[in-house]
N, C-alpha and C. Protein backbone atom coordinates (compact mmCIF):
# COMPACT_ATOMS: atom_id res chain seq x y z
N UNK A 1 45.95 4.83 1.03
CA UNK A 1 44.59 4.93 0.56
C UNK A 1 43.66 4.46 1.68
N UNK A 2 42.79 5.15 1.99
CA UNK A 2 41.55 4.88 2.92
C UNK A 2 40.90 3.79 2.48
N UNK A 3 39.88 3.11 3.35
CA UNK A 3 39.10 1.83 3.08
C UNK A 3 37.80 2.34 3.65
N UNK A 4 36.39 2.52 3.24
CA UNK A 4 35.63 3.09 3.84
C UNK A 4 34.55 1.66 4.22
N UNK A 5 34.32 1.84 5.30
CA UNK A 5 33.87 0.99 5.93
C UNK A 5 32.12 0.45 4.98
N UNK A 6 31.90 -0.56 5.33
CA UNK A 6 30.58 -0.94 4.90
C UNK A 6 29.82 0.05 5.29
N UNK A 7 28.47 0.23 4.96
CA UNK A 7 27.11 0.23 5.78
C UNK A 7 26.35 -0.67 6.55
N UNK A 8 26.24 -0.72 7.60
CA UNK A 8 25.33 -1.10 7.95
C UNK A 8 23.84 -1.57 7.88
N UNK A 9 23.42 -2.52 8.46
CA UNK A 9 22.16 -2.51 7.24
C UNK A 9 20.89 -2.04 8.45
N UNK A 10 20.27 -1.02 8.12
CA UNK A 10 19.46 -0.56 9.51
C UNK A 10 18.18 -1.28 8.78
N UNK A 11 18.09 -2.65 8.71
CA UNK A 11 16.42 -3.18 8.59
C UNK A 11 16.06 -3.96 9.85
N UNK A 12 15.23 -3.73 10.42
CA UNK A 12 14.93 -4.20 12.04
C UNK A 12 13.69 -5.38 11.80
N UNK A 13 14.29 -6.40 12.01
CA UNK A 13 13.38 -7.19 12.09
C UNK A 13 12.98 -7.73 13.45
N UNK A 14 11.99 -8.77 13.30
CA UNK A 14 11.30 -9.23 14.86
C UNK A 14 11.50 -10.57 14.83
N UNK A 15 12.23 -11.05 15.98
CA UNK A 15 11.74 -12.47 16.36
C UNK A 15 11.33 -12.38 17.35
N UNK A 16 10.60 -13.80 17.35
CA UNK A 16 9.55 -14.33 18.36
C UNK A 16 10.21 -15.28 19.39
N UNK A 17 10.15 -15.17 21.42
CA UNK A 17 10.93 -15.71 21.94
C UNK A 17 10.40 -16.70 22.46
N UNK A 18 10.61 -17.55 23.30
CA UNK A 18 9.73 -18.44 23.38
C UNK A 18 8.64 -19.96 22.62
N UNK A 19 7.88 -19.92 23.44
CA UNK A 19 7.49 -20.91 22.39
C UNK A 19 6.29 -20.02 21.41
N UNK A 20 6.89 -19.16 20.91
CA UNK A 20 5.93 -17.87 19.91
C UNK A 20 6.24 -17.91 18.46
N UNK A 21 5.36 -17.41 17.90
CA UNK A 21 5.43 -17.31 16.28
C UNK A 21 4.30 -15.83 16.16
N UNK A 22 5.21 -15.41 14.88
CA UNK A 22 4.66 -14.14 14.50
C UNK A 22 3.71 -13.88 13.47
N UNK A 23 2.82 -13.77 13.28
CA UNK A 23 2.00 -13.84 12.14
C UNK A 23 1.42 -12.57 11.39
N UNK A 24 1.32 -12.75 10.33
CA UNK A 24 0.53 -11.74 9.56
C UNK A 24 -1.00 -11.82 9.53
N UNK A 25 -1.52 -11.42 9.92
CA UNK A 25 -3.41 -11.83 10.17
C UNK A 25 -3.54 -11.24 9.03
N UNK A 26 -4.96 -12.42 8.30
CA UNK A 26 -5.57 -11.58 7.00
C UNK A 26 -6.45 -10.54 7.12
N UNK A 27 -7.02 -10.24 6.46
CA UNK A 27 -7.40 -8.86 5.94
C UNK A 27 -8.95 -9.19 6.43
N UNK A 28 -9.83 -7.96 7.55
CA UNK A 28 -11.18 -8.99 7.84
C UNK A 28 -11.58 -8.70 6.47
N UNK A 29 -12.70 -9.57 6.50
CA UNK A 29 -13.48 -9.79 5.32
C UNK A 29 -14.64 -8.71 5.40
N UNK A 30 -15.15 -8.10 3.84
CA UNK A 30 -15.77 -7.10 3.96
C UNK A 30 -16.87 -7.13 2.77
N UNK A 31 -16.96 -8.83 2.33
CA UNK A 31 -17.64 -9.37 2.25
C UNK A 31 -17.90 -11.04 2.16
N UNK A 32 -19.79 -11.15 2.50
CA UNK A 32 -19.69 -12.54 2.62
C UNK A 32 -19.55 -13.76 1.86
N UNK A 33 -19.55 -14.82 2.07
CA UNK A 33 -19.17 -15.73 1.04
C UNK A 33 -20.13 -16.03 0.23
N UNK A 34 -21.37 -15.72 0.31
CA UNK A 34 -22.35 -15.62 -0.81
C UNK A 34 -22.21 -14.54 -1.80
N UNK A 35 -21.27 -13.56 -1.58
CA UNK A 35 -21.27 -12.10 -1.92
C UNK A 35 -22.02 -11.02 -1.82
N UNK A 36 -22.56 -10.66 -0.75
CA UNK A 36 -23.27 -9.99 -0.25
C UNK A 36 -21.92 -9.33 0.44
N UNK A 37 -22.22 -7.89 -0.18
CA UNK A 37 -21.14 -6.91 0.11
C UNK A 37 -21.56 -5.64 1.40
N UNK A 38 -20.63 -5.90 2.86
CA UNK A 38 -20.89 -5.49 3.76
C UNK A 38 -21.14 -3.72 3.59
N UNK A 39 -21.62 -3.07 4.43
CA UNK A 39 -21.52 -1.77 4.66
C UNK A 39 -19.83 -0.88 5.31
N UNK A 40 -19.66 -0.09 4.81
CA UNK A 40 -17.77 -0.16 5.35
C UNK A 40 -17.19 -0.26 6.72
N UNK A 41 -18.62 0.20 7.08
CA UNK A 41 -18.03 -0.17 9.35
C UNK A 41 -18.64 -1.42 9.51
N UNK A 42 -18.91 -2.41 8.89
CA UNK A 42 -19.15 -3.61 9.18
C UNK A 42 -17.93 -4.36 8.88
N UNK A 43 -17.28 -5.08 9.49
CA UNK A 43 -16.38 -6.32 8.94
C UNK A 43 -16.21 -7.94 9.65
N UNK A 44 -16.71 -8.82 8.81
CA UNK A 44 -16.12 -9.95 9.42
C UNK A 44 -14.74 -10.25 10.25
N UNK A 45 -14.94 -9.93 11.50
CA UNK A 45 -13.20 -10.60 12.09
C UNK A 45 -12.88 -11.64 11.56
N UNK A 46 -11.57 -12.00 11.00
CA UNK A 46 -10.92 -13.16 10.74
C UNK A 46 -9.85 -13.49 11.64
N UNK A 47 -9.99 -14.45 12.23
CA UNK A 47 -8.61 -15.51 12.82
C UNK A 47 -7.48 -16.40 12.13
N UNK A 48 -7.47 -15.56 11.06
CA UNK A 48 -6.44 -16.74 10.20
C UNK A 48 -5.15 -15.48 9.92
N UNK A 49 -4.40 -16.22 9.18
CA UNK A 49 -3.08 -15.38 9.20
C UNK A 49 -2.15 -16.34 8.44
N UNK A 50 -0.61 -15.88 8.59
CA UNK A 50 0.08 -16.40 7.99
C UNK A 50 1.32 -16.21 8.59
N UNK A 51 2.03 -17.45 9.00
CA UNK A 51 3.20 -17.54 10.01
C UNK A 51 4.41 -16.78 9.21
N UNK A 52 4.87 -15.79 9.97
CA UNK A 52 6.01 -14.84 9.38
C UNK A 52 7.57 -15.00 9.68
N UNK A 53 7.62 -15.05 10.99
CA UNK A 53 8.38 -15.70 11.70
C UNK A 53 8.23 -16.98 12.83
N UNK A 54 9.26 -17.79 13.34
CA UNK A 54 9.17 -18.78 14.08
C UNK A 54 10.27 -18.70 15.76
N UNK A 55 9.77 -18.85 16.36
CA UNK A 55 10.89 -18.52 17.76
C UNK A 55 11.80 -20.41 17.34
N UNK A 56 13.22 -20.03 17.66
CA UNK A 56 14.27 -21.01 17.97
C UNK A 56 13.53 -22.17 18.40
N UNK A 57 13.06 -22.08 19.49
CA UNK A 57 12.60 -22.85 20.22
C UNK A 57 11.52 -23.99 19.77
N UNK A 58 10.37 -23.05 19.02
CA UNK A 58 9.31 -23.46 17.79
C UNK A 58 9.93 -24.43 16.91
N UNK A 59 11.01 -23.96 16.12
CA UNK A 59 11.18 -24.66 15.39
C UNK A 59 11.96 -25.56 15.86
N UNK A 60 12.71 -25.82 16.81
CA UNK A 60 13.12 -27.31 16.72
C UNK A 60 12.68 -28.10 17.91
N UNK A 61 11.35 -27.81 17.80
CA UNK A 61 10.89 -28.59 18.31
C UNK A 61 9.82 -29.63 17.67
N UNK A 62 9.62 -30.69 17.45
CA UNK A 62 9.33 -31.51 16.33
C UNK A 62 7.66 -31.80 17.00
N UNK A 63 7.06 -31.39 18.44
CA UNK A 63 5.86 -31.60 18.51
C UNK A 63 5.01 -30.34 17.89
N UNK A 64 5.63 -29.23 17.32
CA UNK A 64 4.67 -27.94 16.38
C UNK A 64 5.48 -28.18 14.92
N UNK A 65 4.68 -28.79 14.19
CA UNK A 65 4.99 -28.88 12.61
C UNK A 65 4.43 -27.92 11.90
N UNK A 66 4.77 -26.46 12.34
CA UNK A 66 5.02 -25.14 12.10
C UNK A 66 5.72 -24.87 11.39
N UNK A 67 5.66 -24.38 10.18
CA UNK A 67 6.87 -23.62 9.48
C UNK A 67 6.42 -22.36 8.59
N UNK A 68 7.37 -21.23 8.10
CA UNK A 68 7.46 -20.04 7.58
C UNK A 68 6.10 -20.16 6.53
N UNK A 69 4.81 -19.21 6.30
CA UNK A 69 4.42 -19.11 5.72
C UNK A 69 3.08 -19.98 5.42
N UNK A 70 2.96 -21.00 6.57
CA UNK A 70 1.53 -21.59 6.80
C UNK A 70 0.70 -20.69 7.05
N UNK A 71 -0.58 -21.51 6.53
CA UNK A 71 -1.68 -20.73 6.55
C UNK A 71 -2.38 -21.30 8.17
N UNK A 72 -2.83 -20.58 9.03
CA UNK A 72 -2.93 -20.65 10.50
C UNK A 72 -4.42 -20.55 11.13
N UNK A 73 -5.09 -21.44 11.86
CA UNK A 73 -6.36 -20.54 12.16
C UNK A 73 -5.72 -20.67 13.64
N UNK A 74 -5.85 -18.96 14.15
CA UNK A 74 -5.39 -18.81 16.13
C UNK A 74 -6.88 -18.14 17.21
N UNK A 75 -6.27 -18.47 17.88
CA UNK A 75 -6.79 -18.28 18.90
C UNK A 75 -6.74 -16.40 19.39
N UNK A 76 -7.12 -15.49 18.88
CA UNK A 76 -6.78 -14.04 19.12
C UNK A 76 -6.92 -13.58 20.47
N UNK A 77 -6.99 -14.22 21.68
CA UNK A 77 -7.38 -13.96 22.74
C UNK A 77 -5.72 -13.75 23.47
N UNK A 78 -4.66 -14.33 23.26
CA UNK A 78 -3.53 -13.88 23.50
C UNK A 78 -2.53 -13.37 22.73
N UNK A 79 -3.31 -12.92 21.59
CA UNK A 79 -2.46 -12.59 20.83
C UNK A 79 -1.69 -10.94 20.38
N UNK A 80 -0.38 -10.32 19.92
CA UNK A 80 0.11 -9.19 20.94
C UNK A 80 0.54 -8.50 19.77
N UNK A 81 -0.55 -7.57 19.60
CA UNK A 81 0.02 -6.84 18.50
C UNK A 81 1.36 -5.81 18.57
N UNK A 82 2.22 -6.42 16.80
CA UNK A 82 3.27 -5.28 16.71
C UNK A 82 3.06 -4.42 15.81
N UNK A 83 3.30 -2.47 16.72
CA UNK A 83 3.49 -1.52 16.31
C UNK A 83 4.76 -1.74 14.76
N UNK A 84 4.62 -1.85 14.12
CA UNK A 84 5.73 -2.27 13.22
C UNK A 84 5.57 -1.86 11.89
N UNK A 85 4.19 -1.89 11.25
CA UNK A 85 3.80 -1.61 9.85
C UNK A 85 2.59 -0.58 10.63
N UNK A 86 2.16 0.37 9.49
CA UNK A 86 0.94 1.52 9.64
C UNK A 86 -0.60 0.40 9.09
N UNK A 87 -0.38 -0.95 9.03
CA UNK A 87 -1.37 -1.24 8.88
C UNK A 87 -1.79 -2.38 10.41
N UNK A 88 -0.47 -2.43 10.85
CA UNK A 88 -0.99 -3.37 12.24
C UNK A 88 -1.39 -4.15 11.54
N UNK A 89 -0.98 -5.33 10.86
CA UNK A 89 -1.42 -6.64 11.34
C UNK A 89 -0.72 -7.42 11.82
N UNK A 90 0.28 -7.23 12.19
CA UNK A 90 1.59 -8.41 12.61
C UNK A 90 1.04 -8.80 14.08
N UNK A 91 1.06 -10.08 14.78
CA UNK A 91 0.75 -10.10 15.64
C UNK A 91 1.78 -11.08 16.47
N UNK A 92 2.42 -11.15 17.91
CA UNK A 92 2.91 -12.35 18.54
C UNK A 92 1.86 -13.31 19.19
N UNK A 93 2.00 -14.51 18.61
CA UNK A 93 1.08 -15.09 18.88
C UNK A 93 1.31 -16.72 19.85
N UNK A 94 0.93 -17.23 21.18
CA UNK A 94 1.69 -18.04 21.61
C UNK A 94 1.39 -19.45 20.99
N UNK A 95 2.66 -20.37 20.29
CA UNK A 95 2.16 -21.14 19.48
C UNK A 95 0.98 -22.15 19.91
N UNK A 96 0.64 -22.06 21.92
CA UNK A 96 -0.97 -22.91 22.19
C UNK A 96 -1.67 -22.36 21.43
N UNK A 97 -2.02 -21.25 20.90
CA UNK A 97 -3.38 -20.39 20.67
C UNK A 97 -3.38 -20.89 19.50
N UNK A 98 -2.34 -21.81 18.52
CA UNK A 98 -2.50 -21.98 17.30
C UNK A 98 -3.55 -23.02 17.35
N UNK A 99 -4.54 -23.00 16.02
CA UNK A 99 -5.74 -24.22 16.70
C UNK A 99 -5.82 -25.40 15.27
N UNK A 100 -5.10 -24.73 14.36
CA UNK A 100 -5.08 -25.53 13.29
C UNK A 100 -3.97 -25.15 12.05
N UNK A 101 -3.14 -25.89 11.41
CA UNK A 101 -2.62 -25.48 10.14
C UNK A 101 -3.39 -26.17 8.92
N UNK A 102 -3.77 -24.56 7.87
CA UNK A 102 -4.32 -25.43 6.56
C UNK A 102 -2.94 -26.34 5.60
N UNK A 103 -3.29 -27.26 4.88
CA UNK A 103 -2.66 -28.02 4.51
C UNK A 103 -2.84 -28.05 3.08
N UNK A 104 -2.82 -28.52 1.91
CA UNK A 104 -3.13 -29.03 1.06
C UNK A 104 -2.76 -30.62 1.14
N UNK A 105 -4.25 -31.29 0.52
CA UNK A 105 -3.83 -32.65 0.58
C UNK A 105 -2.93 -32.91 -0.80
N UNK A 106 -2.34 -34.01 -0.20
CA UNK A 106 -1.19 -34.53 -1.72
C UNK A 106 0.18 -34.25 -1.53
């Protein structure tokens, strides 16, 4: 009797090398926080995002208290977008450019 081999699993994911982390950038804003609702080629750029992945390196290293799924404000000036989703937001981002993690207190 034959044994048919597994499948393979063709899902391609990304890590980040270095001292890098990958983020999901939010959505710009398309309106303001008073609610005053922009025109559709107008949009607030946003710098915030949400850490997706972490490079080896990132994480064990105990001076970036970085982890999966913080909320991030970066620095977009080095930051490297991946062709990966049809909406582009994934970005490599080098963890200097990170400038703050939100927290909840408590």
């Amino acid at each position: 009797m034959a044994t048919s081999k597994p499948k393979s699993s063709n899902i391609e994911i990304i890590e980040p090398i270095g001292t890098r982390v990958l983020i999901r950038k939010d959505e710009d804003k398309k309106q303001t926080k008073s609610g005053i609702h922009l025109p559709d080629k107008i949009e607030i750029p946003t710098i915030t995002g949400r850490v997706v992945a972490i490079s080896t390196q990132v994480e064990n290293d105990p001076d970036y208290p970085i982890v999966n799924y913080d909320r991030i404000l970066f620095n977009p000036k080095h930051a490297i977008p991946v062709d990966f989703e049809g909406d582009n937001r994934l970005f490599v981002v080098p963890v200097e450019d990170i400038v703050a993690v939100f927290r909840k207190d408590g």
